[in-house]
PDB file of N, CA and C in Angstrom:
ATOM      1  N   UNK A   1     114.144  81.344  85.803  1.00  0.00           N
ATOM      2  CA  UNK A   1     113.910  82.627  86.425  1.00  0.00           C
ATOM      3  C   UNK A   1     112.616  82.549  87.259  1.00  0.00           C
ATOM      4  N   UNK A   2     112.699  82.906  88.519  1.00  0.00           N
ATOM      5  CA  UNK A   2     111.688  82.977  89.141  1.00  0.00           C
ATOM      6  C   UNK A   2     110.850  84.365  89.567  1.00  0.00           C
ATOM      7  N   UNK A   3     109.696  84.569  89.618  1.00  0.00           N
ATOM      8  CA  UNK A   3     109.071  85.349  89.962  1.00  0.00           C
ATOM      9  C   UNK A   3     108.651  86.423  91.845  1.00  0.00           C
ATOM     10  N   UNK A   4     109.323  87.079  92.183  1.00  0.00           N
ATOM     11  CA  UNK A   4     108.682  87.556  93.114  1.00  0.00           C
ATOM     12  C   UNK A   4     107.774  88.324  94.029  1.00  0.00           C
ATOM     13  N   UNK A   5     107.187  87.546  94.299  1.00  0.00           N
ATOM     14  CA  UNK A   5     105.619  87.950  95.284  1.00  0.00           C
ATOM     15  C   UNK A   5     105.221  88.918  95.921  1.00  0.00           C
ATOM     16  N   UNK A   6     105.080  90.639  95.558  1.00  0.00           N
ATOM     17  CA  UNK A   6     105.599  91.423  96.482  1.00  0.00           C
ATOM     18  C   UNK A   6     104.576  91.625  98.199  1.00  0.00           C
ATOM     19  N   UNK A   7     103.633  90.579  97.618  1.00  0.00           N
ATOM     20  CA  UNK A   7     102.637  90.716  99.336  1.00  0.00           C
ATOM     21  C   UNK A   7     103.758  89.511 100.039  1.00  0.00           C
ATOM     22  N   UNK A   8     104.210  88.670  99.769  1.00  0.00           N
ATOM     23  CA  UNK A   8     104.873  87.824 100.532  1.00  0.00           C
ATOM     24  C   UNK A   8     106.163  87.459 100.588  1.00  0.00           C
ATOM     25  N   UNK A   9     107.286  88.460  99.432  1.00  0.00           N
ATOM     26  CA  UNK A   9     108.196  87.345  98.909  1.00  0.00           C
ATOM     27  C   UNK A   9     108.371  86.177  98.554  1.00  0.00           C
ATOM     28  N   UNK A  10     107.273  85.273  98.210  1.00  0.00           N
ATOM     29  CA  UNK A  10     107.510  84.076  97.779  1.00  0.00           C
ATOM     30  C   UNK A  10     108.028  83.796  96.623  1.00  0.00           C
ATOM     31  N   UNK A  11     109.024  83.078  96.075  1.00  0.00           N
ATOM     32  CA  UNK A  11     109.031  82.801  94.899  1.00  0.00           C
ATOM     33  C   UNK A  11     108.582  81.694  94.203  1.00  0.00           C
ATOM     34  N   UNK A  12     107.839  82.035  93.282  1.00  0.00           N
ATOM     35  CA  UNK A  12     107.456  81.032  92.115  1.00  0.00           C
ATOM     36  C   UNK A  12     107.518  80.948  90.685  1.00  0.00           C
ATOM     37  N   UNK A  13     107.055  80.157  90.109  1.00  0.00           N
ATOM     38  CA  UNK A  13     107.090  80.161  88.652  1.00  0.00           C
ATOM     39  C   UNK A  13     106.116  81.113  87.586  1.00  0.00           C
ATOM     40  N   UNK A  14     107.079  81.920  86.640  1.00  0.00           N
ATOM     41  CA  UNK A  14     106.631  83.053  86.043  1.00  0.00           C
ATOM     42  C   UNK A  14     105.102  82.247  85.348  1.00  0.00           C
ATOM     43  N   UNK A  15     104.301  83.338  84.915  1.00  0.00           N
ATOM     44  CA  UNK A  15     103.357  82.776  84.152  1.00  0.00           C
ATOM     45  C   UNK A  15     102.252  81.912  85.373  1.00  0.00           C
ATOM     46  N   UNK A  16     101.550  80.973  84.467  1.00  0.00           N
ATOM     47  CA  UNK A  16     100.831  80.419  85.390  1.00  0.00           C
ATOM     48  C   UNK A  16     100.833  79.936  86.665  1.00  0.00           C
ATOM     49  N   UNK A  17     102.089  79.642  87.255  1.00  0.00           N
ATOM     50  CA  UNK A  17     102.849  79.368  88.412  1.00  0.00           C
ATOM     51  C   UNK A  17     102.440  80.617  89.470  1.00  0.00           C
ATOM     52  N   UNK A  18     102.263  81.504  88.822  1.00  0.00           N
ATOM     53  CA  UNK A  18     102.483  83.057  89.265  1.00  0.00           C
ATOM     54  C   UNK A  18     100.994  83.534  89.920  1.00  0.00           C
ATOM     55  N   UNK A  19     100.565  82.768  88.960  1.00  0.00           N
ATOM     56  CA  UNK A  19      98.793  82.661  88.996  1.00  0.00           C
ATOM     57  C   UNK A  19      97.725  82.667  89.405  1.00  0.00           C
ATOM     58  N   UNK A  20      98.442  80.859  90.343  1.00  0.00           N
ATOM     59  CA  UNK A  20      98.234  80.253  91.097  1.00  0.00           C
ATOM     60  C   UNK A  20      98.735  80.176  92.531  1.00  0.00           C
ATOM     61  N   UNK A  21      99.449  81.257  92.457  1.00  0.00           N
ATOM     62  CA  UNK A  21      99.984  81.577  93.844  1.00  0.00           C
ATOM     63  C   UNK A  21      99.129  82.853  94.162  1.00  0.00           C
ATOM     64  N   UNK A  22      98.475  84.036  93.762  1.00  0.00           N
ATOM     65  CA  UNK A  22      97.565  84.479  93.927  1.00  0.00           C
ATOM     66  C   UNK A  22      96.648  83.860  94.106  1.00  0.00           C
ATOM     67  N   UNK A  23      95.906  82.990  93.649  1.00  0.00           N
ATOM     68  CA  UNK A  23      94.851  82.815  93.622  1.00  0.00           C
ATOM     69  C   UNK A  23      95.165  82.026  95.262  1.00  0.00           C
ATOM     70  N   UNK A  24      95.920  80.866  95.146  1.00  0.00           N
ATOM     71  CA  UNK A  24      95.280  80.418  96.218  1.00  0.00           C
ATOM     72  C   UNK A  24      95.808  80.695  97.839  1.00  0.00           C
ATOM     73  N   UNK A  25      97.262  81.559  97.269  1.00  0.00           N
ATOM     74  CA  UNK A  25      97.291  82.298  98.504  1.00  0.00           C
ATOM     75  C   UNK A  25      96.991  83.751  99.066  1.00  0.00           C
ATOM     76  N   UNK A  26      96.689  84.247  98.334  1.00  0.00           N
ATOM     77  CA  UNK A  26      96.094  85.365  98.322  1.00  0.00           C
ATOM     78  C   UNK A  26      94.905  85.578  98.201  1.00  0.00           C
ATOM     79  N   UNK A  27      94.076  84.800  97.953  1.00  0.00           N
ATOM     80  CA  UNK A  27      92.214  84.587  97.244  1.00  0.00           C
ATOM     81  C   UNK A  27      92.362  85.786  96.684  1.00  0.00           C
ATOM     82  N   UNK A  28      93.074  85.953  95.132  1.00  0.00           N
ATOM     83  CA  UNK A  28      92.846  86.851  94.046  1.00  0.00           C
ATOM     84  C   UNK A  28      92.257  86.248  92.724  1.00  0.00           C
ATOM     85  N   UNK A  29      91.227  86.665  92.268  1.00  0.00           N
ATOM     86  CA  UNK A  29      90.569  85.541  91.327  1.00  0.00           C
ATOM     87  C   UNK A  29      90.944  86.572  90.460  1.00  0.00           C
ATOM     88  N   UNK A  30      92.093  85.733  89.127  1.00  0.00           N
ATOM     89  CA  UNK A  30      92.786  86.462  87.999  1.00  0.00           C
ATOM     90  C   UNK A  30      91.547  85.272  86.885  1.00  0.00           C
ATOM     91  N   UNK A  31      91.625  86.304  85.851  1.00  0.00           N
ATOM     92  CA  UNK A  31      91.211  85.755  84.522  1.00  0.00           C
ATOM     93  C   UNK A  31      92.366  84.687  84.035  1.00  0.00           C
ATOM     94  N   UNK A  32      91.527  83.437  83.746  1.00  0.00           N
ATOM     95  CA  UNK A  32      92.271  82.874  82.822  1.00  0.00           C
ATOM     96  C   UNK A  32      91.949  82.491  81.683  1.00  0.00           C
ATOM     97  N   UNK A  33      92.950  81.749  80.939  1.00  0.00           N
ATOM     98  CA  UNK A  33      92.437  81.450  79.017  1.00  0.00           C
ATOM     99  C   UNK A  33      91.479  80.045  79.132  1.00  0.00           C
ATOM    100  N   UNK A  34      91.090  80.017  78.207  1.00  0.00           N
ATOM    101  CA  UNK A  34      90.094  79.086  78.195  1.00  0.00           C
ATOM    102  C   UNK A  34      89.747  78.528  76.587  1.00  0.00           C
ATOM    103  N   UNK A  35      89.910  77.245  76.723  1.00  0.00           N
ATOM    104  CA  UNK A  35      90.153  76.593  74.982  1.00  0.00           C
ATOM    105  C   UNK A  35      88.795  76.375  75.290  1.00  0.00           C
ATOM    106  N   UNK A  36      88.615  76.337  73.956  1.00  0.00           N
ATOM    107  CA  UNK A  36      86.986  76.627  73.433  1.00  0.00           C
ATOM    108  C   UNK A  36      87.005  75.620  72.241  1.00  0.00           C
ATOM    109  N   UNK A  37      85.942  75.214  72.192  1.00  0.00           N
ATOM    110  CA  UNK A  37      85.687  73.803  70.758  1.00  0.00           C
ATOM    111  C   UNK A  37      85.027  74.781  69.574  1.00  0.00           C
ATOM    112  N   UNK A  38      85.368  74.638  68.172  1.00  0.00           N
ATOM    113  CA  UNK A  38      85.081  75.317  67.687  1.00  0.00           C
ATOM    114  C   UNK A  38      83.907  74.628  67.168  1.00  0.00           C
ATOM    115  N   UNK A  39      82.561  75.261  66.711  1.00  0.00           N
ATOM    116  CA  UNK A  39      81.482  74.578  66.149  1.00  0.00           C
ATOM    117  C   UNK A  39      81.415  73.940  64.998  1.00  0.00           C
ATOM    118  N   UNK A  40      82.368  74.160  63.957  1.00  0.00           N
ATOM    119  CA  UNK A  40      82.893  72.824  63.034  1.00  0.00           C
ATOM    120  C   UNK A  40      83.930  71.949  63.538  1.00  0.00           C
ATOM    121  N   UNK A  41      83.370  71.440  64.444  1.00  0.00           N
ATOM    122  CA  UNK A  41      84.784  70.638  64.543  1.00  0.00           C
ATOM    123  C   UNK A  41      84.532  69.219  64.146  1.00  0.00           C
ATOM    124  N   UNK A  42      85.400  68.566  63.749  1.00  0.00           N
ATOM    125  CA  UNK A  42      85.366  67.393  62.568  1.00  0.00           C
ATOM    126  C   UNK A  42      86.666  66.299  63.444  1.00  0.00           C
ATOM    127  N   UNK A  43      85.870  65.415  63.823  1.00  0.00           N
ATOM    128  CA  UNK A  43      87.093  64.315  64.138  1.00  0.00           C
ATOM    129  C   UNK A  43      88.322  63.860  63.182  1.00  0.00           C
ATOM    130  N   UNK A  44      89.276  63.766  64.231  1.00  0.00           N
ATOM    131  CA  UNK A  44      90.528  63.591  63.922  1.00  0.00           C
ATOM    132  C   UNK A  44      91.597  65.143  63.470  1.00  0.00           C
ATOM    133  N   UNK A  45      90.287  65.903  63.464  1.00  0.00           N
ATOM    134  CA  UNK A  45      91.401  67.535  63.514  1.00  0.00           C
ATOM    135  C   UNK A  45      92.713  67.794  64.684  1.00  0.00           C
ATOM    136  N   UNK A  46      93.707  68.696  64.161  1.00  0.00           N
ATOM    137  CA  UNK A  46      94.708  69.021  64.668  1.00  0.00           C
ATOM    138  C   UNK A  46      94.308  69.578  66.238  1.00  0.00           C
ATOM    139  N   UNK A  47      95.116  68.988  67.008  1.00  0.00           N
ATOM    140  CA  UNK A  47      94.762  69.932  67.874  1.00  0.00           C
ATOM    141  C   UNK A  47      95.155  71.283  68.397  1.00  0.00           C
ATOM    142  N   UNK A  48      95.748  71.983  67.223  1.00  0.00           N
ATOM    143  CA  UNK A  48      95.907  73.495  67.225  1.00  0.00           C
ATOM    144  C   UNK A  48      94.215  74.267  66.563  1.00  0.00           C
ATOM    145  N   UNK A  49      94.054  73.303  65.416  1.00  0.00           N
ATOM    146  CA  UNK A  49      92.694  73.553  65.161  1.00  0.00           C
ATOM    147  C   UNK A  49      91.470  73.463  66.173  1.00  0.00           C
ATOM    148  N   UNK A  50      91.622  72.486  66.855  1.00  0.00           N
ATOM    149  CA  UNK A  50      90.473  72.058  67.667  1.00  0.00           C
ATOM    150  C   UNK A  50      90.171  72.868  68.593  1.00  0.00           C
ATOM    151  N   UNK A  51      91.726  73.382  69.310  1.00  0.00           N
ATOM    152  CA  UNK A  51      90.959  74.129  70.841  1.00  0.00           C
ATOM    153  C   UNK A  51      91.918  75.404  70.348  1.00  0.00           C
ATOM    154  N   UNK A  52      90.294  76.551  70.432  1.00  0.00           N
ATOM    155  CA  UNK A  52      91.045  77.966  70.579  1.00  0.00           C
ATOM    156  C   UNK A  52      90.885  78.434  71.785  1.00  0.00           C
ATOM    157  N   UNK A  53      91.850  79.579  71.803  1.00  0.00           N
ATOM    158  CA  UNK A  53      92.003  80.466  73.150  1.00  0.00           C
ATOM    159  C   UNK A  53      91.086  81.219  73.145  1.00  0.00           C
ATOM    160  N   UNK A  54      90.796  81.658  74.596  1.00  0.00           N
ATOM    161  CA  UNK A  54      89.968  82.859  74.526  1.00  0.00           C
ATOM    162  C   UNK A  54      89.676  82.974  76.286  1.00  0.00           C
ATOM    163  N   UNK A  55      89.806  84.514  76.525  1.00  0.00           N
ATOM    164  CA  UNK A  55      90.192  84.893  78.194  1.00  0.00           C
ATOM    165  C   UNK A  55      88.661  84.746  78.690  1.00  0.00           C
ATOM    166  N   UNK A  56      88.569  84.106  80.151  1.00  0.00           N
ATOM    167  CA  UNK A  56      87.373  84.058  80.526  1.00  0.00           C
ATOM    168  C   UNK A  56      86.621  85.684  80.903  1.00  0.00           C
ATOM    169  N   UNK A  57      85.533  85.500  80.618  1.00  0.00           N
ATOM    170  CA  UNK A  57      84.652  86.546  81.130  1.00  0.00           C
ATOM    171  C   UNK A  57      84.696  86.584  82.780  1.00  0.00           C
ATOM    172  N   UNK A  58      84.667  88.170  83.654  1.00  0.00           N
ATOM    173  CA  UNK A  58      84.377  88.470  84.360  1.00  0.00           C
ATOM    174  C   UNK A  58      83.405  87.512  85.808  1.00  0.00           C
ATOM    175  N   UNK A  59      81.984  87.290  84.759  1.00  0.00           N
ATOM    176  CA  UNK A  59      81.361  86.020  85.492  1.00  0.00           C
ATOM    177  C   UNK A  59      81.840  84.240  85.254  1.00  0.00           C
ATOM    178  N   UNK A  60      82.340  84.174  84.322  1.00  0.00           N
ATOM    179  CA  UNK A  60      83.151  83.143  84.641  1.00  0.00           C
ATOM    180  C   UNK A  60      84.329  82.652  85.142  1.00  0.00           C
ATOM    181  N   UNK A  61      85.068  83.732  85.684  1.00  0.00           N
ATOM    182  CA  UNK A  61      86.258  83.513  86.496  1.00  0.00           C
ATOM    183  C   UNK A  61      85.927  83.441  87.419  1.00  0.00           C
ATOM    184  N   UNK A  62      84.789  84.523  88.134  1.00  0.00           N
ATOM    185  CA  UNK A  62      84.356  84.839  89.564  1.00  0.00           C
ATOM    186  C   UNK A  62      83.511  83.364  89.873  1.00  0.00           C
ATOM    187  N   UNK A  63      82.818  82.509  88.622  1.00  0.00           N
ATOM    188  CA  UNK A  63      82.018  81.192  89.031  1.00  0.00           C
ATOM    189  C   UNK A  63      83.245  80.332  89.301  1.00  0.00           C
ATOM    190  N   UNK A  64      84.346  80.276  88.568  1.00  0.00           N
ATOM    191  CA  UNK A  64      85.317  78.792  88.839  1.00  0.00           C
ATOM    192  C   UNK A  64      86.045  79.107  90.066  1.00  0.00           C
ATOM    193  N   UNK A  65      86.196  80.986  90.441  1.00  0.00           N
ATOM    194  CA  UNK A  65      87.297  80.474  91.624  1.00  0.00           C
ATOM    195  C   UNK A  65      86.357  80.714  92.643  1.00  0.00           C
ATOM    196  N   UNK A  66      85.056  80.891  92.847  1.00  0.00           N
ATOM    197  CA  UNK A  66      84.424  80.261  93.801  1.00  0.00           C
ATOM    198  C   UNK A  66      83.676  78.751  94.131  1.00  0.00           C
ATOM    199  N   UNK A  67      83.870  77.815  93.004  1.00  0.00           N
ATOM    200  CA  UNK A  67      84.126  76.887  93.280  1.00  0.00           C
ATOM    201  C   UNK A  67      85.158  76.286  93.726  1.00  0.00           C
ATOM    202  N   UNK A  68      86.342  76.580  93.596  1.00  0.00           N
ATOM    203  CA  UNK A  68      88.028  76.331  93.799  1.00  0.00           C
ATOM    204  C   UNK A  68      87.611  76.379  95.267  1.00  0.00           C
ATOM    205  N   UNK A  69      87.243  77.651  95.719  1.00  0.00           N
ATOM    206  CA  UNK A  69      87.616  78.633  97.339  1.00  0.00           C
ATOM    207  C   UNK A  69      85.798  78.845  97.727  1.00  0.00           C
ATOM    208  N   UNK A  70      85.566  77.922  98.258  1.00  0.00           N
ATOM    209  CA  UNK A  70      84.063  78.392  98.633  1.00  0.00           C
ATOM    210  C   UNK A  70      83.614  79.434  99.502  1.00  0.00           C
ATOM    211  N   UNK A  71      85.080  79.828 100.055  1.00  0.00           N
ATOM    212  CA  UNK A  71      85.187  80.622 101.639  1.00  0.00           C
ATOM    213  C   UNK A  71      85.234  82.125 101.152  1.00  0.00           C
ATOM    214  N   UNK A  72      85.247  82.433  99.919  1.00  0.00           N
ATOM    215  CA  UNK A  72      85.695  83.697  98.713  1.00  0.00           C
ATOM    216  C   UNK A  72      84.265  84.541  99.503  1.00  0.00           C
ATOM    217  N   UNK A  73      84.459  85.467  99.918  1.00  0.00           N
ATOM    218  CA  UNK A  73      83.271  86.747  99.801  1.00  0.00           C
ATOM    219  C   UNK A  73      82.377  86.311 101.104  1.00  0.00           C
ATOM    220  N   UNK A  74      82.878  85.423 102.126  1.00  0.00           N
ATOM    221  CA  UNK A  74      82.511  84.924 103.233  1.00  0.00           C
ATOM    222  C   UNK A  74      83.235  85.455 104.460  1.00  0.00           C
ATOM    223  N   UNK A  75      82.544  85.400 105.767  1.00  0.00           N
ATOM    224  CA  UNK A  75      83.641  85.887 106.565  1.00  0.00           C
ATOM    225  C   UNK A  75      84.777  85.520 107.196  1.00  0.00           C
ATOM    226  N   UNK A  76      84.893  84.070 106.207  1.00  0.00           N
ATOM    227  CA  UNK A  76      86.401  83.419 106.208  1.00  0.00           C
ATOM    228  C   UNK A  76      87.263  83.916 105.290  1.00  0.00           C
ATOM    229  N   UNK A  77      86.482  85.026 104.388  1.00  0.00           N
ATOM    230  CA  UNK A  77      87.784  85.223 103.350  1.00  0.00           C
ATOM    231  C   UNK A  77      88.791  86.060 103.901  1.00  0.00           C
ATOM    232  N   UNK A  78      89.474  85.741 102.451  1.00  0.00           N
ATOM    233  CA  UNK A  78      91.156  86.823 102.983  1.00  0.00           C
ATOM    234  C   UNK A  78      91.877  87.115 101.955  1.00  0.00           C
ATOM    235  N   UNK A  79      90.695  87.686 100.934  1.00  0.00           N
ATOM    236  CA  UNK A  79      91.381  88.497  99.474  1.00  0.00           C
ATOM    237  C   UNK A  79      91.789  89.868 100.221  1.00  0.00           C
ATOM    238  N   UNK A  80      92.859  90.535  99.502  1.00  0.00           N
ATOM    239  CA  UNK A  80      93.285  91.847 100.026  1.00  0.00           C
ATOM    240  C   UNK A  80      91.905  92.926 100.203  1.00  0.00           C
ATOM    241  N   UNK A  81      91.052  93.136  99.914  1.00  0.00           N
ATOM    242  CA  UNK A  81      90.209  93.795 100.235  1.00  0.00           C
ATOM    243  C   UNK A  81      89.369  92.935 101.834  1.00  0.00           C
ATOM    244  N   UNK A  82      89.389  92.195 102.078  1.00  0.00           N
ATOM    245  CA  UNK A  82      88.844  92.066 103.424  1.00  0.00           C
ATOM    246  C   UNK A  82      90.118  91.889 104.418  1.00  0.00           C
ATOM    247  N   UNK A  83      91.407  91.968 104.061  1.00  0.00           N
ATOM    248  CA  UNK A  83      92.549  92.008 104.895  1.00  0.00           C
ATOM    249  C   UNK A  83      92.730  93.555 105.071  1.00  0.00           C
ATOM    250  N   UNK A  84      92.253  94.094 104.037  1.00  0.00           N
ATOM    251  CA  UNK A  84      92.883  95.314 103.960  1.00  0.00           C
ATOM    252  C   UNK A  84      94.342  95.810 104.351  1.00  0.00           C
ATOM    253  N   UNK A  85      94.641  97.237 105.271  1.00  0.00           N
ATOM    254  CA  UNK A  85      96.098  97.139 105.552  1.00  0.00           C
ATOM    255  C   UNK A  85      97.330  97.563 104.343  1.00  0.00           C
ATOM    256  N   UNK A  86      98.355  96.285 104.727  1.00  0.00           N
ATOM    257  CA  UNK A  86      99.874  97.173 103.969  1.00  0.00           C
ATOM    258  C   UNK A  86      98.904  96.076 102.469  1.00  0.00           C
ATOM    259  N   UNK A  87      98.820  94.800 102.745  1.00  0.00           N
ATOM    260  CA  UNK A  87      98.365  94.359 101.521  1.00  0.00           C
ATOM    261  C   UNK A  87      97.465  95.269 100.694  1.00  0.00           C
ATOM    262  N   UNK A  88      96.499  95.242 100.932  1.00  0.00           N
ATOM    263  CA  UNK A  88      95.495  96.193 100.072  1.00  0.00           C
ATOM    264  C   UNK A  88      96.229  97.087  99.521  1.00  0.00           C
ATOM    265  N   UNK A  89      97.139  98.371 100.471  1.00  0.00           N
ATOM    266  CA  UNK A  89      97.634  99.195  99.934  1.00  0.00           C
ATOM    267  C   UNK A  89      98.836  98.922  98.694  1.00  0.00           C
ATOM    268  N   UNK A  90      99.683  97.547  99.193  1.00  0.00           N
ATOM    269  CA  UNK A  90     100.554  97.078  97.874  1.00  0.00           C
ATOM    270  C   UNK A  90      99.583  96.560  96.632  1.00  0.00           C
ATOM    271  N   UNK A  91      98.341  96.062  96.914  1.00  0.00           N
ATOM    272  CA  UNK A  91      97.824  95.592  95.440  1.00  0.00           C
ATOM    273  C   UNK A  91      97.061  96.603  94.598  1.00  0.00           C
ATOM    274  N   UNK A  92      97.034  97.989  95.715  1.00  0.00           N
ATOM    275  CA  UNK A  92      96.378  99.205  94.958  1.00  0.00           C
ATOM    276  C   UNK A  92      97.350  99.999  93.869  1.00  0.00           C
ATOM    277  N   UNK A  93      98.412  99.809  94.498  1.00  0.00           N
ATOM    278  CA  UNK A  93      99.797 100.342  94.101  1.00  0.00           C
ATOM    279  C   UNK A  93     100.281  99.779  93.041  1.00  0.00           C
ATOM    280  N   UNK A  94     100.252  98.957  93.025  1.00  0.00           N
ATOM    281  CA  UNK A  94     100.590  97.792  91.817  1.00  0.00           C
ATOM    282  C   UNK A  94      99.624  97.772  90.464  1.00  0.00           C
ATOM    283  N   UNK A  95      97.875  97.706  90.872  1.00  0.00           N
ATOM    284  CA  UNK A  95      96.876  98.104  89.826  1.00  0.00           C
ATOM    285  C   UNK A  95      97.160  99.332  89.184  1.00  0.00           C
ATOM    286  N   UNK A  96      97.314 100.128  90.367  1.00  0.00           N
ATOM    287  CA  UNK A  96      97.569 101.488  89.635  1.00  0.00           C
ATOM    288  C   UNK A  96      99.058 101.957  88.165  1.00  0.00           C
ATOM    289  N   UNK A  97      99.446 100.873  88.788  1.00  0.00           N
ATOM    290  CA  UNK A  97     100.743 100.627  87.341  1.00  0.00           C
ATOM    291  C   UNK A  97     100.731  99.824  86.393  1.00  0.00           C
ATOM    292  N   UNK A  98      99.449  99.041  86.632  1.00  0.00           N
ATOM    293  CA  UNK A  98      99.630  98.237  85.409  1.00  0.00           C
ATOM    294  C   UNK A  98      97.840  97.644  84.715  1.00  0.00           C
ATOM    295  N   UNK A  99      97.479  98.325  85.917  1.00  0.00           N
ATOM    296  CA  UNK A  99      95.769  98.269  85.559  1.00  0.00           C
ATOM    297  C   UNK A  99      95.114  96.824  86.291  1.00  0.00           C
ATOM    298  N   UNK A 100      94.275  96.755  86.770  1.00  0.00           N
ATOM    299  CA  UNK A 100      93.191  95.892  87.358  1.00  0.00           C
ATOM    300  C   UNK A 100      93.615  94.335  87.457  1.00  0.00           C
ATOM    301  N   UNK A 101      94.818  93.717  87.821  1.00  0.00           N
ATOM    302  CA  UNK A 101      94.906  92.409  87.868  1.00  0.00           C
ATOM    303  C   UNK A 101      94.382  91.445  88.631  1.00  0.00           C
ATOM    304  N   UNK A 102      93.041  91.473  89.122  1.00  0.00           N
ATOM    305  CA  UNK A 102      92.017  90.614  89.838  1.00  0.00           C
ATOM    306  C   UNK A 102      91.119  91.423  89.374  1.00  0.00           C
ATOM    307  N   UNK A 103      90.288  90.190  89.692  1.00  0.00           N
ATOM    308  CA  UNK A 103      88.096  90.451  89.717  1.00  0.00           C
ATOM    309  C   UNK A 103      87.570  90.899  91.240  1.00  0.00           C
ATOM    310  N   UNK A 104      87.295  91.838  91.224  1.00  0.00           N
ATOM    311  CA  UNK A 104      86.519  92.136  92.685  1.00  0.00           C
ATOM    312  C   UNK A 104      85.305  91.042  92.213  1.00  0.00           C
ATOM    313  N   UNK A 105      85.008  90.416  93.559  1.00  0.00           N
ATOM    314  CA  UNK A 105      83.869  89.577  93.402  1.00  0.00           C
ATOM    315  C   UNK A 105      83.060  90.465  94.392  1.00  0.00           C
ATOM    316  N   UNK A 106      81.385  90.141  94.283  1.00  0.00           N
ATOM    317  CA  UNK A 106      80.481  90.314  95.534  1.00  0.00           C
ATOM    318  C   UNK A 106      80.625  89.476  96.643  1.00  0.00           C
ATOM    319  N   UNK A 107      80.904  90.579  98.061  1.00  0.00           N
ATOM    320  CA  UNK A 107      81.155  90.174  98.858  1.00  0.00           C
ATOM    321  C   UNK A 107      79.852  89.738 100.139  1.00  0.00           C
ATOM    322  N   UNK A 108      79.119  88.873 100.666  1.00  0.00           N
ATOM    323  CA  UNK A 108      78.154  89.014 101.352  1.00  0.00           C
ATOM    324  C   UNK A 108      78.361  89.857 102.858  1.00  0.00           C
TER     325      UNK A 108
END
């Protein structure tokens, strides 16, 4: 089953597939999970034990996908807020139903 794109029609793969098509065609910096080492950790542990989940913080999504996209919050960008338009208005439309799915970053 594939997923569709409503700023572009594109289709891609549900879930992280989905993700990553925001992000890098859209410059939408979404939170992602992030395995974490736990502070007992003891060699040769499971690795269900070893790495837990846990969603990145606000400033750490906004640090990795401006390393990804250096052009993010520049006057090369082209997240829906500096395109503005029908986009902006479809990703306002869309938040508004399901709540905040990107990080506004600072823009210079």
């Amino acid at each position: 089953m594939k997923t569709k794109c409503l700023l572009c029609t594109a289709l891609t793969e549900p879930g992280q597939g989905f993700y990553d098509h925001l992000e890098d065609v859209h410059m939408m910096p979404i939170r992602r999970m992030r395995i974490v080492q736990p502070e007992n950790w003891i060699h040769g542990m499971s690795l269900e034990k070893k790495g837990m989940m846990r969603e990145e913080t606000h400033d750490e999504c906004i640090e990795r996908f401006k390393f990804n996209h250096p052009e993010y919050g520049t006057e090369q960008c082209w997240c829906p807020d500096c395109i503005g338009g029908e986009t902006l208005e479809m990703v306002n439309k869309v938040c508004s139903k399901h709540g905040q799915l990107y990080i506004k970053g600072e823009h210079k």
